[in-house]
N, C-alpha and C. Protein backbone atom coordinates (compact mmCIF):
# COMPACT_ATOMS: atom_id res chain seq x y z
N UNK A 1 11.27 25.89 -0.76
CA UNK A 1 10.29 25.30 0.11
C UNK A 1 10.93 24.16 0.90
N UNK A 2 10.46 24.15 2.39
CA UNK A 2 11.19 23.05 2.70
C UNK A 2 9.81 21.99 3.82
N UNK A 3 9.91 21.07 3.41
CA UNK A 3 8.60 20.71 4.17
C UNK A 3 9.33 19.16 5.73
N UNK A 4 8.65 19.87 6.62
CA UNK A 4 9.31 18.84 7.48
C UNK A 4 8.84 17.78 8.42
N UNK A 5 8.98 16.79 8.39
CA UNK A 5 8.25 15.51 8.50
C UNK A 5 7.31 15.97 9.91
N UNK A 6 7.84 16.17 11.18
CA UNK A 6 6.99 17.10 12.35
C UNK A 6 6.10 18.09 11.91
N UNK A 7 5.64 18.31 10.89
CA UNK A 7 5.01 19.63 10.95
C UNK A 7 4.00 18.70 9.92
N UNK A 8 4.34 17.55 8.81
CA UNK A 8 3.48 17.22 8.07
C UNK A 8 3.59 15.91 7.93
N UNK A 9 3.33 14.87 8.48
CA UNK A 9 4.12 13.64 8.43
C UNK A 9 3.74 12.96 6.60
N UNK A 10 4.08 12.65 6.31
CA UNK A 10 4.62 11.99 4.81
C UNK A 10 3.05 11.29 4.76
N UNK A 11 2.42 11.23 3.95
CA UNK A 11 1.63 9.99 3.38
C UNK A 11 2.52 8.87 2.90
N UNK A 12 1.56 7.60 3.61
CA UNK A 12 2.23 6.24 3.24
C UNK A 12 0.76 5.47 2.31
N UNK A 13 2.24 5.10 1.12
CA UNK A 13 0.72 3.75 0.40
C UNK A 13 1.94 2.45 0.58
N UNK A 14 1.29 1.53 0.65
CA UNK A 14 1.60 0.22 0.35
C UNK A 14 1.41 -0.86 -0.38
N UNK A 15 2.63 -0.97 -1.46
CA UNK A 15 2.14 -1.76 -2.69
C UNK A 15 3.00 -3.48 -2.33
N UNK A 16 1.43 -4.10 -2.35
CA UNK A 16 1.99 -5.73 -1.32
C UNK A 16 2.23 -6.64 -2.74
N UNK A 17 3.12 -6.32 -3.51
CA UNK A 17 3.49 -7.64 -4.39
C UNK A 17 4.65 -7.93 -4.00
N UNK A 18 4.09 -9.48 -3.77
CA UNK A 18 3.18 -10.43 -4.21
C UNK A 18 2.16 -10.06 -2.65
N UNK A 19 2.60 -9.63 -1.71
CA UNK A 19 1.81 -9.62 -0.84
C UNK A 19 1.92 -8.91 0.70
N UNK A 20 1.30 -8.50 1.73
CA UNK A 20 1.56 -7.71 2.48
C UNK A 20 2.73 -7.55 3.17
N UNK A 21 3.52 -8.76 3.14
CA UNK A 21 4.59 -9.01 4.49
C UNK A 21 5.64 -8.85 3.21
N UNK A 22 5.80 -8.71 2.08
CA UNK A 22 6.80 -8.59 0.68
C UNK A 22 6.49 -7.10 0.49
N UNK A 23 6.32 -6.01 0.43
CA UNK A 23 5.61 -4.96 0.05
C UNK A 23 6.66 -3.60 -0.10
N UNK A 24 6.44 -2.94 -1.05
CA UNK A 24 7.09 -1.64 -1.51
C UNK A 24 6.35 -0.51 -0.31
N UNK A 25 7.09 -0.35 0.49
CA UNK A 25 6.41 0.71 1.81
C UNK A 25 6.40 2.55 0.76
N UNK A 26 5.61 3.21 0.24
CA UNK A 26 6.34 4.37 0.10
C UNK A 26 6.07 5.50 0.75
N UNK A 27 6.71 6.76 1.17
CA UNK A 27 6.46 7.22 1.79
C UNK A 27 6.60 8.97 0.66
N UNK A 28 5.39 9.41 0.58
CA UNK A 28 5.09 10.60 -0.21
C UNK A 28 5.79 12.12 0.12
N UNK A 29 6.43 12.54 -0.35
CA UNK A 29 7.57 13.63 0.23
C UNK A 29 7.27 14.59 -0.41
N UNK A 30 6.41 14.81 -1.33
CA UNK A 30 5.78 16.13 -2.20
C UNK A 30 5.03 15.60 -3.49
N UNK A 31 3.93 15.93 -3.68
CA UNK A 31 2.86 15.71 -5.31
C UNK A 31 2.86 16.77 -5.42
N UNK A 32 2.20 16.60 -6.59
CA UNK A 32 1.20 17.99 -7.75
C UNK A 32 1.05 19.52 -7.09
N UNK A 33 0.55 18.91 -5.58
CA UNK A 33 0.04 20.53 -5.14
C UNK A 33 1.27 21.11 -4.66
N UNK A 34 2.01 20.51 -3.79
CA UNK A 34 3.34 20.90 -3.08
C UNK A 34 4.12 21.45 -4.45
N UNK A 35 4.40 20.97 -5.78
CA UNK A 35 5.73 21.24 -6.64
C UNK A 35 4.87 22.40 -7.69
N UNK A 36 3.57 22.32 -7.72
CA UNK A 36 3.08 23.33 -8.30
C UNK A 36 3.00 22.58 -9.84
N UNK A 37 2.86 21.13 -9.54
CA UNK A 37 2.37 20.29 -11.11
C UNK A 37 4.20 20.14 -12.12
N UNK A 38 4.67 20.64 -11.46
CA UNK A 38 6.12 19.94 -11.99
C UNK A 38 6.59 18.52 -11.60
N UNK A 39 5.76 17.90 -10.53
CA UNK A 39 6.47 16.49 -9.81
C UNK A 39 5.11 16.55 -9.66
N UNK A 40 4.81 14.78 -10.38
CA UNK A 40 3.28 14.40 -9.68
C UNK A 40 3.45 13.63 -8.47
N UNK A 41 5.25 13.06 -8.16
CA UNK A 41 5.13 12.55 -6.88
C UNK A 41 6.51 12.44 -6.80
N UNK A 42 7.04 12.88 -5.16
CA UNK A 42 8.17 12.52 -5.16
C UNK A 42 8.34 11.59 -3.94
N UNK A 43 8.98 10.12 -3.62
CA UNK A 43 8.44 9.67 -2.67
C UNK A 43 9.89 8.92 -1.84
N UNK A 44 9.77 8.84 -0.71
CA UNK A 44 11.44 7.31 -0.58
C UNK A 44 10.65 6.40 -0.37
N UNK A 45 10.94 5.71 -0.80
CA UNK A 45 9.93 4.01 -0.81
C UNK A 45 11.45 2.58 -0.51
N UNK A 46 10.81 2.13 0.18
CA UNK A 46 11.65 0.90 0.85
C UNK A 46 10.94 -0.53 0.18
N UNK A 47 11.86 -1.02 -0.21
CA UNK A 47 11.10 -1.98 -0.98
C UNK A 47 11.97 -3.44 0.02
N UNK A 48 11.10 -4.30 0.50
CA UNK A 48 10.48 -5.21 1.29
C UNK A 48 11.49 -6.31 0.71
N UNK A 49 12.71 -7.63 1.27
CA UNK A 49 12.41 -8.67 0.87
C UNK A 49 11.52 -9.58 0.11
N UNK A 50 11.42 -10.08 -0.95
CA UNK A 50 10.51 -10.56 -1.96
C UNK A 50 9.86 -10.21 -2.28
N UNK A 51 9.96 -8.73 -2.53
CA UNK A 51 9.09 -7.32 -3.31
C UNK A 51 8.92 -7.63 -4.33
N UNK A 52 8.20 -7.72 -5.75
CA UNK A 52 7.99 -8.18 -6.65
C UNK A 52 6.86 -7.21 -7.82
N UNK A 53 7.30 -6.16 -8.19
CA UNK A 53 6.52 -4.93 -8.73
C UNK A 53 6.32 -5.74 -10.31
N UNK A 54 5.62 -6.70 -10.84
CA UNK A 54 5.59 -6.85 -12.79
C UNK A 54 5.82 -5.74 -13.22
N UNK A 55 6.55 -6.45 -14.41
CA UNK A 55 6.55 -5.04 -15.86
C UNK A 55 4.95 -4.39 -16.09
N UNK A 56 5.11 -3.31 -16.16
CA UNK A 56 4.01 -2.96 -16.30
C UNK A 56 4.34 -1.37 -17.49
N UNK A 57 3.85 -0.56 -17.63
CA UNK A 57 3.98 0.56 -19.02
C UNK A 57 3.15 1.76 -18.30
N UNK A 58 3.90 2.93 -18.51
CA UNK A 58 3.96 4.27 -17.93
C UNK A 58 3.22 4.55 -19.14
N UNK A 59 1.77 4.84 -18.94
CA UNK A 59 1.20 5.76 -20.59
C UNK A 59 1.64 7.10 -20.32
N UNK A 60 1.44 7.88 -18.93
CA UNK A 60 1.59 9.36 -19.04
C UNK A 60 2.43 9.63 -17.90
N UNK A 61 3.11 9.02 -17.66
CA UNK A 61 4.18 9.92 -16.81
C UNK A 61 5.40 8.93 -16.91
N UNK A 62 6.39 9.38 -16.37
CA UNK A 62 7.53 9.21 -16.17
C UNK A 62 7.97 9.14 -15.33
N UNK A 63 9.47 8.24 -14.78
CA UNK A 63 9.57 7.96 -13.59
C UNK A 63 11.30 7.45 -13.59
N UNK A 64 11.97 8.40 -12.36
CA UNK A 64 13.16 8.20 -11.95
C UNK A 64 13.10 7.22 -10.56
N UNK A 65 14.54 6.38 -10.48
CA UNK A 65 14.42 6.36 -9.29
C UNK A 65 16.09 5.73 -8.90
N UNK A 66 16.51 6.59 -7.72
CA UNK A 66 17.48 6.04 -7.08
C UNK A 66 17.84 5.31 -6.32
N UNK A 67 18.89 4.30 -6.50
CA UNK A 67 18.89 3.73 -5.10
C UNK A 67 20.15 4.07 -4.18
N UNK A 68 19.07 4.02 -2.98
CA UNK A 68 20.47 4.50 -1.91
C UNK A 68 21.01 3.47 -1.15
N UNK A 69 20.05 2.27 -0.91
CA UNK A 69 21.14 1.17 -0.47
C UNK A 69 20.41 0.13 -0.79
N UNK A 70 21.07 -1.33 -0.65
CA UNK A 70 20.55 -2.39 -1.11
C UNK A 70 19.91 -2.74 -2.48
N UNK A 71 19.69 -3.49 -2.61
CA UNK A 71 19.86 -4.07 -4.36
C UNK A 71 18.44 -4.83 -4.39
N UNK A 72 18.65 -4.58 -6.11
CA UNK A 72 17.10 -4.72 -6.59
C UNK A 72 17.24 -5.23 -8.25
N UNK A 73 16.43 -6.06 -8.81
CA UNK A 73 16.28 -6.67 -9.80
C UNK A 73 15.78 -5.91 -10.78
N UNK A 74 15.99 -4.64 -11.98
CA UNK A 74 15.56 -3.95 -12.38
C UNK A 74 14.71 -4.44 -14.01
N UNK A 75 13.51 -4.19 -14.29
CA UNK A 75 12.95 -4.58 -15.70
C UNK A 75 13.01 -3.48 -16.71
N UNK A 76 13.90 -3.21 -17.68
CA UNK A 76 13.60 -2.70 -18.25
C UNK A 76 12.87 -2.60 -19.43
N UNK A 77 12.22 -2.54 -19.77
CA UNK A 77 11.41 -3.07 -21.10
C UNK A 77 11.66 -4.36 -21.34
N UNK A 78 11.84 -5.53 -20.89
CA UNK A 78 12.05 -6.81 -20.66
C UNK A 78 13.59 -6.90 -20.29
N UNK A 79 14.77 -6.35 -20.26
CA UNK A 79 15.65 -6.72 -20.04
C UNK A 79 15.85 -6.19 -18.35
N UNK A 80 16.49 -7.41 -17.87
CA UNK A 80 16.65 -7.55 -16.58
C UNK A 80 18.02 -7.34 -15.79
N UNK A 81 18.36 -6.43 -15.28
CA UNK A 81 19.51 -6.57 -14.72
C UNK A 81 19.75 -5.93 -13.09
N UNK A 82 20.84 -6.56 -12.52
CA UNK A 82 20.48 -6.11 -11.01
C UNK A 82 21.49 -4.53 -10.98
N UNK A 83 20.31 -4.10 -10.14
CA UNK A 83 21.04 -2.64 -9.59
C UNK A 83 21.16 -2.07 -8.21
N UNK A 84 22.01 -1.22 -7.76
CA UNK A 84 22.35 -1.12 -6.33
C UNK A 84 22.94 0.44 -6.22
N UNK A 85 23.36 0.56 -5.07
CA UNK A 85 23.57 1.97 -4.65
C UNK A 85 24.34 3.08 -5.35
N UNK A 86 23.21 3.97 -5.54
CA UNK A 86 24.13 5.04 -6.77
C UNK A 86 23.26 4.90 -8.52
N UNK A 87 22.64 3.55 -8.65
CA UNK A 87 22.39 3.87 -9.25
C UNK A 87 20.79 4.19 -9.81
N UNK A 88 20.76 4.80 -11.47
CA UNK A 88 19.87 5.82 -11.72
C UNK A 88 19.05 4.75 -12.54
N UNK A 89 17.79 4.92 -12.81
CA UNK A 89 16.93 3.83 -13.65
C UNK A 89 15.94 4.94 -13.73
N UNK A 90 15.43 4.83 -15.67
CA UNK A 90 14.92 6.11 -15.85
C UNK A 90 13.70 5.48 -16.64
N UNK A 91 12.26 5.82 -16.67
CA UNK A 91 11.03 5.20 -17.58
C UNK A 91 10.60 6.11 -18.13
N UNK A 92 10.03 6.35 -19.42
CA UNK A 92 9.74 7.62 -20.12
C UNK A 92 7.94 7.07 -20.62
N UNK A 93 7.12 8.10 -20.86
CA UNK A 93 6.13 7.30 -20.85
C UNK A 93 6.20 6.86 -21.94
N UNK A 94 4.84 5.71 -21.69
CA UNK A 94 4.92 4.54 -22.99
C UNK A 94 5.71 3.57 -23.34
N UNK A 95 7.12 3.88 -22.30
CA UNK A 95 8.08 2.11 -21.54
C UNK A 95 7.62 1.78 -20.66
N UNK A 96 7.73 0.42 -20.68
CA UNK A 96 7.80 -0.56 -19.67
C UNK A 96 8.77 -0.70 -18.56
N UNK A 97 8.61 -1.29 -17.25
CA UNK A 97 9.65 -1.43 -16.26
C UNK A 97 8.94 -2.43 -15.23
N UNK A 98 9.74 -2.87 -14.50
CA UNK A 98 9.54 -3.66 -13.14
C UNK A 98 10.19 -3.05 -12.45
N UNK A 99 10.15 -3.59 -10.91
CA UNK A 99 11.39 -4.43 -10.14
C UNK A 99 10.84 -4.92 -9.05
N UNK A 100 12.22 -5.73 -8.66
CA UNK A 100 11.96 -6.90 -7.47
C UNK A 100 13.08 -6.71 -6.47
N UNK A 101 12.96 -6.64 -5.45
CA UNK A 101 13.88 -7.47 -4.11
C UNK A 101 13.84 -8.94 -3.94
N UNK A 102 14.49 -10.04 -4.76
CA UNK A 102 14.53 -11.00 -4.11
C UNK A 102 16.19 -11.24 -3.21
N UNK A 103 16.50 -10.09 -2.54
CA UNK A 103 17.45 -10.01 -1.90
C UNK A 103 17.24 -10.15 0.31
N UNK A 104 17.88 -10.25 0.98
CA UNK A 104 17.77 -10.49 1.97
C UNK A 104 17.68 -9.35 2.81
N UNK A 105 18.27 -8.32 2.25
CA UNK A 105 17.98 -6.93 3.05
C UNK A 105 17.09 -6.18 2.17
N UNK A 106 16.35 -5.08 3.28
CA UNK A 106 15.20 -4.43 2.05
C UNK A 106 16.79 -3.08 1.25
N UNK A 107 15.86 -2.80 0.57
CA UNK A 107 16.45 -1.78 -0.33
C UNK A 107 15.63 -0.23 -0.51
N UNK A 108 16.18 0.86 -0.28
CA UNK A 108 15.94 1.89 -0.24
C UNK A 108 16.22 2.89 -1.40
N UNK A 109 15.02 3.40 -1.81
CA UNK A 109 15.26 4.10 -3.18
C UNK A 109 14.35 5.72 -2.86
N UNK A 110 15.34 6.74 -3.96
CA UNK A 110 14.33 7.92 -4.11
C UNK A 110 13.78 7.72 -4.85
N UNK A 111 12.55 8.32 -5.47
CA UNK A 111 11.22 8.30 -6.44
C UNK A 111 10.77 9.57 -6.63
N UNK A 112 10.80 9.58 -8.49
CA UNK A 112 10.24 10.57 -8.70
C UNK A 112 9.79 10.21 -9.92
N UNK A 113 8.40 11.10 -10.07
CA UNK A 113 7.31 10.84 -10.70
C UNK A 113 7.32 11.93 -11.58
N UNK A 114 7.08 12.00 -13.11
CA UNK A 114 7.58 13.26 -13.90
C UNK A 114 6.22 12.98 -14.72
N UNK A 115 5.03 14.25 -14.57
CA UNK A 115 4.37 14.60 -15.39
C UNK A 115 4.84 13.95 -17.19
N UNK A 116 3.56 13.93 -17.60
CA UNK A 116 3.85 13.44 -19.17
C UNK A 116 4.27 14.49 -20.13
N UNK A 117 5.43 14.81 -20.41
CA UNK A 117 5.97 16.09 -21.66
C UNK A 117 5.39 16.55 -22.30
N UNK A 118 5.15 17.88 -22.78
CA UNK A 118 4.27 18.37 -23.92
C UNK A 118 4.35 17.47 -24.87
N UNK A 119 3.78 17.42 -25.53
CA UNK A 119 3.73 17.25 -27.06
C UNK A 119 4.18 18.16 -27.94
């Protein structure tokens, strides 16, 4: 399947922490209906100068994400460390994660959203 931005333009949400002009832009590149419930979301999201996402806890899904440029403050279950291009940061449900841009250029990441595993 190949879906192309002219023919369907991307859904955008915007997550403003701490606030609108700081904000994680993302831009939706396939959900649930497009992957057929294998990906509940796959998105590139640009995350904003003084972007600021809290730790927060995945109950049912899971979540990859890459970055392709610029650097970002990563939470992992409380431990904090900075990450940048290339690399992989992985949440399984029922961990915790953040992250932040308190960097000067925004930072660009892939996103993907992984249904919660059988049991």
């Amino acid at each position: 399947m190949i879906k192309r931005y002219k023919d369907s333009p991307f859904r955008q949400i915007v997550y403003p922490y701490p606030s609108e002009d700081k904000a994680g832009i993302q831009h939706v590149l396939a959900g649930m209906a497009e992957t057929g419930g294998v990906l509940r979301q796959m998105a590139r999201t640009v995350l904003l100068p003084g972007f600021d996402m809290p730790l927060h806890t995945h109950d049912k899904d899971q979540e990859v994400y890459v970055i392709l440029s610029g650097w970002a403050m990563y939470n992992d279950n409380g431990e904090v460390t900075k990450v940048g291009p290339g690399d992989v940061m992985y949440v399984r449900a029922g961990q915790s994660h953040g992250i932040a841009n308190p960097f000067k250029e925004p930072t660009l990441l892939f996103e993907i959203n992984l249904p919660d595993p059988p049991k």
